[in-house]
ModelCIF file with pLDDT and N, C-alpha, C, O atoms, coordinates in Angstrom:
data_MODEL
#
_entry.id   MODEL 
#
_entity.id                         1 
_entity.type                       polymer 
_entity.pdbx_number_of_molecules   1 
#
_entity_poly.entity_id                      1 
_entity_poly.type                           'polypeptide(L)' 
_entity_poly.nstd_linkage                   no 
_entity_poly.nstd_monomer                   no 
_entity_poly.pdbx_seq_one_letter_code       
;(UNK)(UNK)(UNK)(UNK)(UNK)(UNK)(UNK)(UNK)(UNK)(UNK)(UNK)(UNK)(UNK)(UNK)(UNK)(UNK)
(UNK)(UNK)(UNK)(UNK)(UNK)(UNK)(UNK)(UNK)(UNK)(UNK)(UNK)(UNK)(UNK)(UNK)(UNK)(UNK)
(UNK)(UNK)(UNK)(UNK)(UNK)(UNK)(UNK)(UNK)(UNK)(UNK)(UNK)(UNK)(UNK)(UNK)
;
_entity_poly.pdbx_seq_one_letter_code_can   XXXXXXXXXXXXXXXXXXXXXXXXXXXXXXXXXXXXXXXXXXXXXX 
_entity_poly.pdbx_strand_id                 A 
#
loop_
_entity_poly_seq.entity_id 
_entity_poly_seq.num 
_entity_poly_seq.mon_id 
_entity_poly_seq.hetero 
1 1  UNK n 
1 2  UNK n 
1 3  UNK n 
1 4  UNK n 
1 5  UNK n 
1 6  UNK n 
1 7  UNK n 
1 8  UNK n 
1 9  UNK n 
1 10 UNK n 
1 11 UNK n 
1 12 UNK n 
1 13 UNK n 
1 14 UNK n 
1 15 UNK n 
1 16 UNK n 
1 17 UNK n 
1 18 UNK n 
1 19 UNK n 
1 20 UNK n 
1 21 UNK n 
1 22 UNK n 
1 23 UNK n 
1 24 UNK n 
1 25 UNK n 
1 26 UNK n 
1 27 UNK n 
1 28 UNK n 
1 29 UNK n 
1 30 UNK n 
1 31 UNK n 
1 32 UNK n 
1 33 UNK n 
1 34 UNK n 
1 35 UNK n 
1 36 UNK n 
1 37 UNK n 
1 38 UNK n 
1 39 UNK n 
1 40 UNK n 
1 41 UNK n 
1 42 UNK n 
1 43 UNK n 
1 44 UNK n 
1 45 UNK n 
1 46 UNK n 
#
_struct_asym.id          A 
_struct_asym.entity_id   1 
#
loop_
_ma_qa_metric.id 
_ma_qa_metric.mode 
_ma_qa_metric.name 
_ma_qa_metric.software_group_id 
_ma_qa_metric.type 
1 global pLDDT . pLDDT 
2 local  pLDDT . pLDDT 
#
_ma_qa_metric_global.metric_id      1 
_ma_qa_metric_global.metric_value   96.50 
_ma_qa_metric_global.model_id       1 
_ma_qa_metric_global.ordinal_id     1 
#
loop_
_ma_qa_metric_local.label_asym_id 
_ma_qa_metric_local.label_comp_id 
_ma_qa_metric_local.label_seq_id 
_ma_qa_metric_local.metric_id 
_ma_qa_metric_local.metric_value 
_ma_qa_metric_local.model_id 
_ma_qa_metric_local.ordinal_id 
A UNK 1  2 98.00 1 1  
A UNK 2  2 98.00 1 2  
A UNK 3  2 98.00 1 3  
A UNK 4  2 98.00 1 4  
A UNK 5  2 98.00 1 5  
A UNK 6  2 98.00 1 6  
A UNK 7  2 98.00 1 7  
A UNK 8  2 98.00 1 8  
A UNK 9  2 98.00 1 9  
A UNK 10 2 97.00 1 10 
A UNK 11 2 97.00 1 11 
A UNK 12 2 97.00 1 12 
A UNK 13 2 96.00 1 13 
A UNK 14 2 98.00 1 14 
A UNK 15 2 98.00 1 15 
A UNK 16 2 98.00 1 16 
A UNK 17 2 97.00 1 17 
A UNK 18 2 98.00 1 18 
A UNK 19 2 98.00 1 19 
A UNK 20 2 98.00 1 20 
A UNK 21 2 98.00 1 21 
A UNK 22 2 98.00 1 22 
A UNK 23 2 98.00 1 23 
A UNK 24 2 98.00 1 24 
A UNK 25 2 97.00 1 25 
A UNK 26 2 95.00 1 26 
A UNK 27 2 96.00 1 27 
A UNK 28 2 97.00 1 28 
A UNK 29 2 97.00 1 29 
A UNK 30 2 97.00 1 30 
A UNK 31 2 96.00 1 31 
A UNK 32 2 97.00 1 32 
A UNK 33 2 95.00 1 33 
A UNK 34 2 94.00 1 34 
A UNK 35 2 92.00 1 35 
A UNK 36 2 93.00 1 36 
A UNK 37 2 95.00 1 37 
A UNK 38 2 95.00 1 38 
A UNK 39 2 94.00 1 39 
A UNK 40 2 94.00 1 40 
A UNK 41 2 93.00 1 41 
A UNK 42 2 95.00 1 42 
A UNK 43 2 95.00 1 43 
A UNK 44 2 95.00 1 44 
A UNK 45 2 95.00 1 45 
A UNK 46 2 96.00 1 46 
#
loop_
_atom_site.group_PDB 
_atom_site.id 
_atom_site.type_symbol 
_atom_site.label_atom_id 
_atom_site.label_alt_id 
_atom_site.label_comp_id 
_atom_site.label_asym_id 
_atom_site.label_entity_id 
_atom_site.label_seq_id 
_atom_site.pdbx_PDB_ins_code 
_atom_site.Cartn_x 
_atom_site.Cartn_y 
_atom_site.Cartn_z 
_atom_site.occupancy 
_atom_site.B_iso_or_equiv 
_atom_site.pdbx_formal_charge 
_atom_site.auth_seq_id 
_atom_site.auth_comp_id 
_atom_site.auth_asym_id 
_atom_site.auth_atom_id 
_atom_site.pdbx_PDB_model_num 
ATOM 1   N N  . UNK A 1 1  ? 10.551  2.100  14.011  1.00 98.00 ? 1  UNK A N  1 
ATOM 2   C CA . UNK A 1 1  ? 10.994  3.372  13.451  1.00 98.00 ? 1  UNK A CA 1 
ATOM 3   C C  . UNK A 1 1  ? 10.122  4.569  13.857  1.00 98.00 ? 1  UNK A C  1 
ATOM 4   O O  . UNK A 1 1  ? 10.296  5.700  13.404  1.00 98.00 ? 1  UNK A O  1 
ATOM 5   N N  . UNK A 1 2  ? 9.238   4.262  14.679  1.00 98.00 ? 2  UNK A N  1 
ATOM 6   C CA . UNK A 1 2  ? 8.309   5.562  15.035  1.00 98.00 ? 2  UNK A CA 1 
ATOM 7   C C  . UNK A 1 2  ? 9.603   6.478  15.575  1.00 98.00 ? 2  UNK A C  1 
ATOM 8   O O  . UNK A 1 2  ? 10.120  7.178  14.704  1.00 98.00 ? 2  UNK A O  1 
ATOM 9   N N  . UNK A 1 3  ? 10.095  6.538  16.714  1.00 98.00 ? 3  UNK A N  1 
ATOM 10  C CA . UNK A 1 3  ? 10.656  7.065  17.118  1.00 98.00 ? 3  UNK A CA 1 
ATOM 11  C C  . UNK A 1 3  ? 11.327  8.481  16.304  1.00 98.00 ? 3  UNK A C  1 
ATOM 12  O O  . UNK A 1 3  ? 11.097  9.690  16.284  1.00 98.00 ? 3  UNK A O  1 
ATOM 13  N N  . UNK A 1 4  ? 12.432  7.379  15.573  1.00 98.00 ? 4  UNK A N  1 
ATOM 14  C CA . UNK A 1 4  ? 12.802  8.076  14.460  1.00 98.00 ? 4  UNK A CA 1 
ATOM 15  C C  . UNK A 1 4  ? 12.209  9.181  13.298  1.00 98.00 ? 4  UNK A C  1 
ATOM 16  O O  . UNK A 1 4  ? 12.584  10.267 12.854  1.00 98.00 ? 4  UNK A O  1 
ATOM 17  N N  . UNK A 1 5  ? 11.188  8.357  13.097  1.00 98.00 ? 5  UNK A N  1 
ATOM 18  C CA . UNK A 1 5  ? 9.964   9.235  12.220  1.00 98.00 ? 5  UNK A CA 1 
ATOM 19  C C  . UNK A 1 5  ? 9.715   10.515 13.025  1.00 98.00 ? 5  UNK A C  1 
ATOM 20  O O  . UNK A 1 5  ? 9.663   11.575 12.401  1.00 98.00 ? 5  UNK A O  1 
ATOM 21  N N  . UNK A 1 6  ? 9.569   10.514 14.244  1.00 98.00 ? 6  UNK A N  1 
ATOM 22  C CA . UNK A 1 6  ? 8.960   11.192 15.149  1.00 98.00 ? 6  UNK A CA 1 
ATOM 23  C C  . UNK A 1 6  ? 10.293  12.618 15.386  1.00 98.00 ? 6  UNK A C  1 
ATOM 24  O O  . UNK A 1 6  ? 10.084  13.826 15.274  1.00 98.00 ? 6  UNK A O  1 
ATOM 25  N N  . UNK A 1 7  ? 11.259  12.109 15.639  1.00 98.00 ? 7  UNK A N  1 
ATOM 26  C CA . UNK A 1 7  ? 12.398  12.952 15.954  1.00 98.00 ? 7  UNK A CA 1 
ATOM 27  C C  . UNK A 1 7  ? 12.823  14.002 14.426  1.00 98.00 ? 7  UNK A C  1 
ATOM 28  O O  . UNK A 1 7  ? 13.218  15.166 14.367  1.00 98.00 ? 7  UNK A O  1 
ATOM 29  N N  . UNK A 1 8  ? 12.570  13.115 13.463  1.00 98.00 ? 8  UNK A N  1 
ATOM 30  C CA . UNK A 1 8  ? 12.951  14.117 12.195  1.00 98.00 ? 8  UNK A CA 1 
ATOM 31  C C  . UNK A 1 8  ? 11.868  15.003 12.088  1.00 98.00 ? 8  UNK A C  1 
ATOM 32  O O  . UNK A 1 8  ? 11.932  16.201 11.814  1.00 98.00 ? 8  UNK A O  1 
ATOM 33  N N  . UNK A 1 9  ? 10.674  14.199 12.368  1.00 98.00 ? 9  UNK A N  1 
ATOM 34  C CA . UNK A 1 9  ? 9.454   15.579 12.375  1.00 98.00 ? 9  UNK A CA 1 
ATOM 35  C C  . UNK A 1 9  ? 9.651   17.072 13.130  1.00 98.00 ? 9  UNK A C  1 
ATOM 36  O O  . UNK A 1 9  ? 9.367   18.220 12.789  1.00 98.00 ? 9  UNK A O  1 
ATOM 37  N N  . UNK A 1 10 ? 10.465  16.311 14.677  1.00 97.00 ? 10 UNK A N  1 
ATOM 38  C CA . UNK A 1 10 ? 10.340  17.926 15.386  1.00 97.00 ? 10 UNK A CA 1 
ATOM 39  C C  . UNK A 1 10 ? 11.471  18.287 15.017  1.00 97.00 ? 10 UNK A C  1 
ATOM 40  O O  . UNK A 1 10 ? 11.578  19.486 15.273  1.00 97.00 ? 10 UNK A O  1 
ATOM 41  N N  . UNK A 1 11 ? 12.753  17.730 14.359  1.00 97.00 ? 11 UNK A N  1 
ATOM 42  C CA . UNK A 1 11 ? 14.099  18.585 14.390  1.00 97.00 ? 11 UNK A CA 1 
ATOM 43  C C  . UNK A 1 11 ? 13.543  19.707 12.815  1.00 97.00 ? 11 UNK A C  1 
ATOM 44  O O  . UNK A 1 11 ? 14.077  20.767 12.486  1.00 97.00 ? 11 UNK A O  1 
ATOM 45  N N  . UNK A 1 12 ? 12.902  19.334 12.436  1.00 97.00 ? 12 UNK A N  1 
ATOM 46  C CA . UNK A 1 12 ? 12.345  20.199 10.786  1.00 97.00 ? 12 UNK A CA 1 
ATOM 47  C C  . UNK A 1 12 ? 11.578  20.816 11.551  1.00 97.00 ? 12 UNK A C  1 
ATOM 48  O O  . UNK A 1 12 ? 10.618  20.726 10.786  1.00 97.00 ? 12 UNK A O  1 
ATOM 49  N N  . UNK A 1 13 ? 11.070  21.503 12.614  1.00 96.00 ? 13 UNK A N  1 
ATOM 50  C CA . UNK A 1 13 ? 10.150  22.411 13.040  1.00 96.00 ? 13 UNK A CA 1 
ATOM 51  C C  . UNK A 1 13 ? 8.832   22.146 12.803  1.00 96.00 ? 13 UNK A C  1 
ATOM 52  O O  . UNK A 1 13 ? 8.020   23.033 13.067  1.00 96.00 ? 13 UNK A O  1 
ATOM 53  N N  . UNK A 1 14 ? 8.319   20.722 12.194  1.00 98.00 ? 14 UNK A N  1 
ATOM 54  C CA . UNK A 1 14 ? 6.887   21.011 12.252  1.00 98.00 ? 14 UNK A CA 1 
ATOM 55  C C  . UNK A 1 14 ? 6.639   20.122 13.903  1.00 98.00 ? 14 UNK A C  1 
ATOM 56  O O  . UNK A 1 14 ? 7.362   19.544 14.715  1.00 98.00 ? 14 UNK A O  1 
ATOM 57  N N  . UNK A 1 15 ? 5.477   20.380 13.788  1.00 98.00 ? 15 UNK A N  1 
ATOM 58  C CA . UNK A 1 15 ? 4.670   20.409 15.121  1.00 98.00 ? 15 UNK A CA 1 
ATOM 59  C C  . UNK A 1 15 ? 3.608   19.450 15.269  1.00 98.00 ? 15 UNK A C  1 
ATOM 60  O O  . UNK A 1 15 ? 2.498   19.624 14.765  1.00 98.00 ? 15 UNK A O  1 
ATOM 61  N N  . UNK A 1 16 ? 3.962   18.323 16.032  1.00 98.00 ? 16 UNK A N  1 
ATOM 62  C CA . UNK A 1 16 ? 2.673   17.213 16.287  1.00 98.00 ? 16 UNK A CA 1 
ATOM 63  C C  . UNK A 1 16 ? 2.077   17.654 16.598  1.00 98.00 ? 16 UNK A C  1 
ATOM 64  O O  . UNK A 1 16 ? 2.429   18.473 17.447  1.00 98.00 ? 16 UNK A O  1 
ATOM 65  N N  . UNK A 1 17 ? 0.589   17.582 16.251  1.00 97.00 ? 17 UNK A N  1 
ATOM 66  C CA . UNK A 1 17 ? -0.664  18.499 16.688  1.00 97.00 ? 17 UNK A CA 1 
ATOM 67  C C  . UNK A 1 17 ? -2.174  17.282 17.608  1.00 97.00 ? 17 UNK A C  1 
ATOM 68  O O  . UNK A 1 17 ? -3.094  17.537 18.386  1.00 97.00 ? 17 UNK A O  1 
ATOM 69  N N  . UNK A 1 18 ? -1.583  15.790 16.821  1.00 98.00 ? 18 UNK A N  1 
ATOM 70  C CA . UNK A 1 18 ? -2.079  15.156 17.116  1.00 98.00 ? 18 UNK A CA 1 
ATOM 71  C C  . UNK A 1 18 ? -1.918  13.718 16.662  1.00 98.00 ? 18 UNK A C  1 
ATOM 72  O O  . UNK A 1 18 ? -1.791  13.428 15.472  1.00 98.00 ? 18 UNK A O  1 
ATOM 73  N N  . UNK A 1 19 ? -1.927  12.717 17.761  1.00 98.00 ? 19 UNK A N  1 
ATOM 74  C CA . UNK A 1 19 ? -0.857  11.650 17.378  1.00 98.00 ? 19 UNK A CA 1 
ATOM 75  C C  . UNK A 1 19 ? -1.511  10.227 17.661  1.00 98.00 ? 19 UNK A C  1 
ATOM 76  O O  . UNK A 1 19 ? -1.658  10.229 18.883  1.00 98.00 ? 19 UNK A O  1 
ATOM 77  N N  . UNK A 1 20 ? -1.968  9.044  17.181  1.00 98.00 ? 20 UNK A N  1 
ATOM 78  C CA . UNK A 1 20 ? -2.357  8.058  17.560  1.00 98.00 ? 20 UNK A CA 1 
ATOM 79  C C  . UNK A 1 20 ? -1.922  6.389  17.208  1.00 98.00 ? 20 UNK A C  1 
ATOM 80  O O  . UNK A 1 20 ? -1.764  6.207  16.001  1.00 98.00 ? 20 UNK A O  1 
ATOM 81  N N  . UNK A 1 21 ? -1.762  5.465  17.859  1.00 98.00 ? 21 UNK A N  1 
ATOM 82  C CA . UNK A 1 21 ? -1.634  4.418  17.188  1.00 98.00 ? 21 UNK A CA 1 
ATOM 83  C C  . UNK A 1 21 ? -3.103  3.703  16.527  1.00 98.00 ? 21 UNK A C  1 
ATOM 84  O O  . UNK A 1 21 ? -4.059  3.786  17.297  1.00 98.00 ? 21 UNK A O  1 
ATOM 85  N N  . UNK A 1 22 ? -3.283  3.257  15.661  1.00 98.00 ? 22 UNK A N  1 
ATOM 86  C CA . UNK A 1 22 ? -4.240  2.231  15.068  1.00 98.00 ? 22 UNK A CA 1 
ATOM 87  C C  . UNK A 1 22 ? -3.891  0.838  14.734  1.00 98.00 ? 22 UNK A C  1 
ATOM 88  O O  . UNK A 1 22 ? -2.707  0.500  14.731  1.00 98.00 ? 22 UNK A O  1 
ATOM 89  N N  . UNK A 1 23 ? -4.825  0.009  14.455  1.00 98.00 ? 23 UNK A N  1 
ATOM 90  C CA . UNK A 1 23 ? -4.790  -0.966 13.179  1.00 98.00 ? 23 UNK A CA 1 
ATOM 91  C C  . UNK A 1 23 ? -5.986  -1.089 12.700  1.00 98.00 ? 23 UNK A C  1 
ATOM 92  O O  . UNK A 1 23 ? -6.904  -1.670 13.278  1.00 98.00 ? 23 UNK A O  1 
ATOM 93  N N  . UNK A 1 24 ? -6.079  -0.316 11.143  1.00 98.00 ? 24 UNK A N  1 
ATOM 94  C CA . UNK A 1 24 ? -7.244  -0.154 10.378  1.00 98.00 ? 24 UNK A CA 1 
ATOM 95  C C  . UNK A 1 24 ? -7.307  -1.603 9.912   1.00 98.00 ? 24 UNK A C  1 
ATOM 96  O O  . UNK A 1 24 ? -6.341  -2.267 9.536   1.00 98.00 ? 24 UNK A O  1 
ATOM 97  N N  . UNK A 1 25 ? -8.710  -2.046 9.996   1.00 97.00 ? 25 UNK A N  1 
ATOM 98  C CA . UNK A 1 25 ? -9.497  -3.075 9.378   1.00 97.00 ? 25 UNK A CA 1 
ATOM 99  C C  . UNK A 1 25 ? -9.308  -3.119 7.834   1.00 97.00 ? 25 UNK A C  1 
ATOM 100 O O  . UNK A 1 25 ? -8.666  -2.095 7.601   1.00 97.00 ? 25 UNK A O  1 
ATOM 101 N N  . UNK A 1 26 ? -9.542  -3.802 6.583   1.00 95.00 ? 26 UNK A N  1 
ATOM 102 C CA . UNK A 1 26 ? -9.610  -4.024 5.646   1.00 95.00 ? 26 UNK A CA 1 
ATOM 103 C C  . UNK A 1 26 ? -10.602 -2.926 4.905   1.00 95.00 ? 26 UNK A C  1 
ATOM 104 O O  . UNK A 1 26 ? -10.507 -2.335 3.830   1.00 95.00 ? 26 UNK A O  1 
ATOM 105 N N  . UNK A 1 27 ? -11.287 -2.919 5.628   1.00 96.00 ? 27 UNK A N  1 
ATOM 106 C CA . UNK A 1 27 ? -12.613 -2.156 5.158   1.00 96.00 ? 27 UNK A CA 1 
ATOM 107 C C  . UNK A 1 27 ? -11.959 -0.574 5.198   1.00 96.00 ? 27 UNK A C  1 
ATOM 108 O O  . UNK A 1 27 ? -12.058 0.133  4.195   1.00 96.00 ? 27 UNK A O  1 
ATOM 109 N N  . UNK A 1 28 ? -11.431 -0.185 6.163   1.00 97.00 ? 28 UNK A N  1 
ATOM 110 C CA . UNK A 1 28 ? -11.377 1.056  6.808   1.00 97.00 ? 28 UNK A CA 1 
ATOM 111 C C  . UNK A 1 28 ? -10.069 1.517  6.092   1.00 97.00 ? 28 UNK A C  1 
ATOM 112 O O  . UNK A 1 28 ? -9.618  2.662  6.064   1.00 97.00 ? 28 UNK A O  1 
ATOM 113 N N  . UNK A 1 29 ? -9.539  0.360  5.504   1.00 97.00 ? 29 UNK A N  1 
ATOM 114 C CA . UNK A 1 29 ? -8.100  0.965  4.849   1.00 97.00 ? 29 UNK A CA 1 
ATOM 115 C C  . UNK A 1 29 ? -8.856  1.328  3.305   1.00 97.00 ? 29 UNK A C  1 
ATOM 116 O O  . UNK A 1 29 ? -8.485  2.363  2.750   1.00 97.00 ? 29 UNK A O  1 
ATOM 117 N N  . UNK A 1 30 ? -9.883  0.493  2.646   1.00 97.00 ? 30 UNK A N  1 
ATOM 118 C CA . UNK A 1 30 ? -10.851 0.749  1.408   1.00 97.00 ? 30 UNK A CA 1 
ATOM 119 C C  . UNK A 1 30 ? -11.047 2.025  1.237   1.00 97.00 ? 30 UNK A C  1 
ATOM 120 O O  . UNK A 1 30 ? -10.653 2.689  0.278   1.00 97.00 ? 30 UNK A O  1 
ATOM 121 N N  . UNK A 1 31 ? -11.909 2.549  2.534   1.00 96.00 ? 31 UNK A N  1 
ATOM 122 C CA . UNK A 1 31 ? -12.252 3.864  2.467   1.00 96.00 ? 31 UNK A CA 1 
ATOM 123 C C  . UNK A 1 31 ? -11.359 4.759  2.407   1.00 96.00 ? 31 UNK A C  1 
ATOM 124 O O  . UNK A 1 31 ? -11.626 5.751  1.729   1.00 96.00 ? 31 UNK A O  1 
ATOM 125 N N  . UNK A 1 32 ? -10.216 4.695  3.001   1.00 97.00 ? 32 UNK A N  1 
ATOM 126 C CA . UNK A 1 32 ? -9.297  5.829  3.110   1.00 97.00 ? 32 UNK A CA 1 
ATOM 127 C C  . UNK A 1 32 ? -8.436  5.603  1.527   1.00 97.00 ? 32 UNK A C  1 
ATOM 128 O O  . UNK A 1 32 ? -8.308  6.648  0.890   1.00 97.00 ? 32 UNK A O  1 
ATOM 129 N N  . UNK A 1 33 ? -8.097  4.859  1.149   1.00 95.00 ? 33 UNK A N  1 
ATOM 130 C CA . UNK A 1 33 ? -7.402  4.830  0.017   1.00 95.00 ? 33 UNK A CA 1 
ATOM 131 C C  . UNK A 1 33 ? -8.751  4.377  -1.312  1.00 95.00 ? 33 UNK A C  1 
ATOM 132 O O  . UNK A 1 33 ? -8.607  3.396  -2.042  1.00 95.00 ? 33 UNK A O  1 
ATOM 133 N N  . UNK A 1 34 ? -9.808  5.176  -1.376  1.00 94.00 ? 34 UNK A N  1 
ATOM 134 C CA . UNK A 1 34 ? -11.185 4.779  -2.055  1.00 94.00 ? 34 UNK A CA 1 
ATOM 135 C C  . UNK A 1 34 ? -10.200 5.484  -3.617  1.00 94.00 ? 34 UNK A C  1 
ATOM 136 O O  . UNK A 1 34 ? -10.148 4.862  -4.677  1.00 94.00 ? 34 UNK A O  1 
ATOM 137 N N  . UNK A 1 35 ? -9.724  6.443  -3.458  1.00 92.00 ? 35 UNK A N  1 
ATOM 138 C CA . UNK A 1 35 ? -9.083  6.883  -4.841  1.00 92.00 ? 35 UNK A CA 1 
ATOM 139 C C  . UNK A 1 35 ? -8.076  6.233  -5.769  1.00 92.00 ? 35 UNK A C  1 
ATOM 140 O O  . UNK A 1 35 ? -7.796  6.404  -6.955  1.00 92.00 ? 35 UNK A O  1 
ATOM 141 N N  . UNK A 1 36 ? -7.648  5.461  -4.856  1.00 93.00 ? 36 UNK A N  1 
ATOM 142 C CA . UNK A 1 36 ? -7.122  4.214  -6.083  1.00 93.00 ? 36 UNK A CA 1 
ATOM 143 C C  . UNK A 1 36 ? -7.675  3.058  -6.271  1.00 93.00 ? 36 UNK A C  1 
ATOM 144 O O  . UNK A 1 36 ? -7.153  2.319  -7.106  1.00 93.00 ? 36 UNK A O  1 
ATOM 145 N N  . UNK A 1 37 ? -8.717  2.663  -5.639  1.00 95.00 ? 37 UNK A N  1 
ATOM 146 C CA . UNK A 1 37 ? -9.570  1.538  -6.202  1.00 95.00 ? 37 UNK A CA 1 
ATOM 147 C C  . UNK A 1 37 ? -9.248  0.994  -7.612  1.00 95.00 ? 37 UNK A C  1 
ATOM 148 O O  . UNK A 1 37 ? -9.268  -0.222 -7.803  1.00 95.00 ? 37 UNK A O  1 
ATOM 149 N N  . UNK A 1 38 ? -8.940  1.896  -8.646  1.00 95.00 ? 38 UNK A N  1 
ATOM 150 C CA . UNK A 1 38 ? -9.083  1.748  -9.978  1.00 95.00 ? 38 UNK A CA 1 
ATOM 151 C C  . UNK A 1 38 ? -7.344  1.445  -10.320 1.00 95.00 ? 38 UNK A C  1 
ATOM 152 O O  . UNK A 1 38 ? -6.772  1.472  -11.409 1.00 95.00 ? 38 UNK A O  1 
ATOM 153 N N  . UNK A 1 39 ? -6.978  1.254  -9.412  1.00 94.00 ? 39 UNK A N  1 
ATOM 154 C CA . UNK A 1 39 ? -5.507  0.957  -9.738  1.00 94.00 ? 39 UNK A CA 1 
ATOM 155 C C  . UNK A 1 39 ? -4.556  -0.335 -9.826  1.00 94.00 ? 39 UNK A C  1 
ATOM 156 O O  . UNK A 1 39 ? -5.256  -0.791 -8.922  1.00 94.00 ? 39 UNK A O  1 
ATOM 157 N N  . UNK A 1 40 ? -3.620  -1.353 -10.063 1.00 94.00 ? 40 UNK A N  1 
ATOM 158 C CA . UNK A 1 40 ? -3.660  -2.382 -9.799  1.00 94.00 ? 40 UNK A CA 1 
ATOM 159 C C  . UNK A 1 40 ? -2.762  -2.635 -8.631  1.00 94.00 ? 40 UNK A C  1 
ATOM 160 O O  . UNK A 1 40 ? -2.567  -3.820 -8.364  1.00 94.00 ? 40 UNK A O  1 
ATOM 161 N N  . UNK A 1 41 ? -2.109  -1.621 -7.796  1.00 93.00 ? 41 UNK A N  1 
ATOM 162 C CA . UNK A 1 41 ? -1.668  -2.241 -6.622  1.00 93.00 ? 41 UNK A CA 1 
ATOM 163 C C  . UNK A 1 41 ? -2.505  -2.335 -5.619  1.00 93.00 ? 41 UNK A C  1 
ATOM 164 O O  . UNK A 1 41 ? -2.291  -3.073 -4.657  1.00 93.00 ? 41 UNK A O  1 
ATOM 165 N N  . UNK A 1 42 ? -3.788  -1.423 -5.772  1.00 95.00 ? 42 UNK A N  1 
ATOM 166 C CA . UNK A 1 42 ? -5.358  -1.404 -5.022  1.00 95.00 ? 42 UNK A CA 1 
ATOM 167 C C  . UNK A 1 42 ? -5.369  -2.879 -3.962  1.00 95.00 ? 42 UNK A C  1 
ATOM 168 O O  . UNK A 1 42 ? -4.807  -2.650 -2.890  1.00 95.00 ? 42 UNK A O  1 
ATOM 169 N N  . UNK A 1 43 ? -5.746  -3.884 -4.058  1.00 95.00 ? 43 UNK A N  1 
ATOM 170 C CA . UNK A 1 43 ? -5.706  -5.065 -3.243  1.00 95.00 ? 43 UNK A CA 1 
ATOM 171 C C  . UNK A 1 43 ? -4.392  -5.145 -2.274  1.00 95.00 ? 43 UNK A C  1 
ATOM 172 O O  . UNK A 1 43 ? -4.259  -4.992 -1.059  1.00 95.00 ? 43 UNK A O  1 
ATOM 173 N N  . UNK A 1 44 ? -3.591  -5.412 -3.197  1.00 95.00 ? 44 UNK A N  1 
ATOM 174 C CA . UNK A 1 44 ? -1.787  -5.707 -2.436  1.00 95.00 ? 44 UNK A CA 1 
ATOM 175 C C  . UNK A 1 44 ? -1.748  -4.406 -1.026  1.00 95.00 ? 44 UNK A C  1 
ATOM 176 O O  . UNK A 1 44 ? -1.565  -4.836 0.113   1.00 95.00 ? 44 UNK A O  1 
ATOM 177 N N  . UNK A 1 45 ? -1.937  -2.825 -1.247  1.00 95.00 ? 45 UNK A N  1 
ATOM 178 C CA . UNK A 1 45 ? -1.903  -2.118 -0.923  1.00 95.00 ? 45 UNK A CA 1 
ATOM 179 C C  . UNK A 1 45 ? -3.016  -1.791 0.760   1.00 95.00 ? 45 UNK A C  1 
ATOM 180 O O  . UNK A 1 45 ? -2.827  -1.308 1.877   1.00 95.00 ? 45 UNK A O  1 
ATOM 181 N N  . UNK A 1 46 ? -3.882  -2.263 0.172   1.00 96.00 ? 46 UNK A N  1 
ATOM 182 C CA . UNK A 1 46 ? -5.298  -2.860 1.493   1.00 96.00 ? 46 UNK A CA 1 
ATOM 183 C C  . UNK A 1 46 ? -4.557  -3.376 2.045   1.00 96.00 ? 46 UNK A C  1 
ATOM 184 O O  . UNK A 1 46 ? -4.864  -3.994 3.064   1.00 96.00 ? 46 UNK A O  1 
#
């Protein structure tokens, strides 16, 4: 579905500014989602 994702972005006028593929580590998904730690989909969600 990137594609797709990608095509509704430019037909709405916003503007890729900067674009990458990943696969965040366990750890690296922790940090970025550190604000729900305290939540219970927290694990499932990692």
């Amino acid at each position: 579905l990137i594609g797709e994702v990608l095509i509704r972005i430019e037909r709405n006028q916003l503007k890729i500014k900067a674009l990458k593929l990943i696969h965040m580590t366990q750890s690296q998904v922790q940090g970025f989602y550190a604000v729900h730690k305290e939540r219970p989909f927290f694990s499932s969600l990692c």
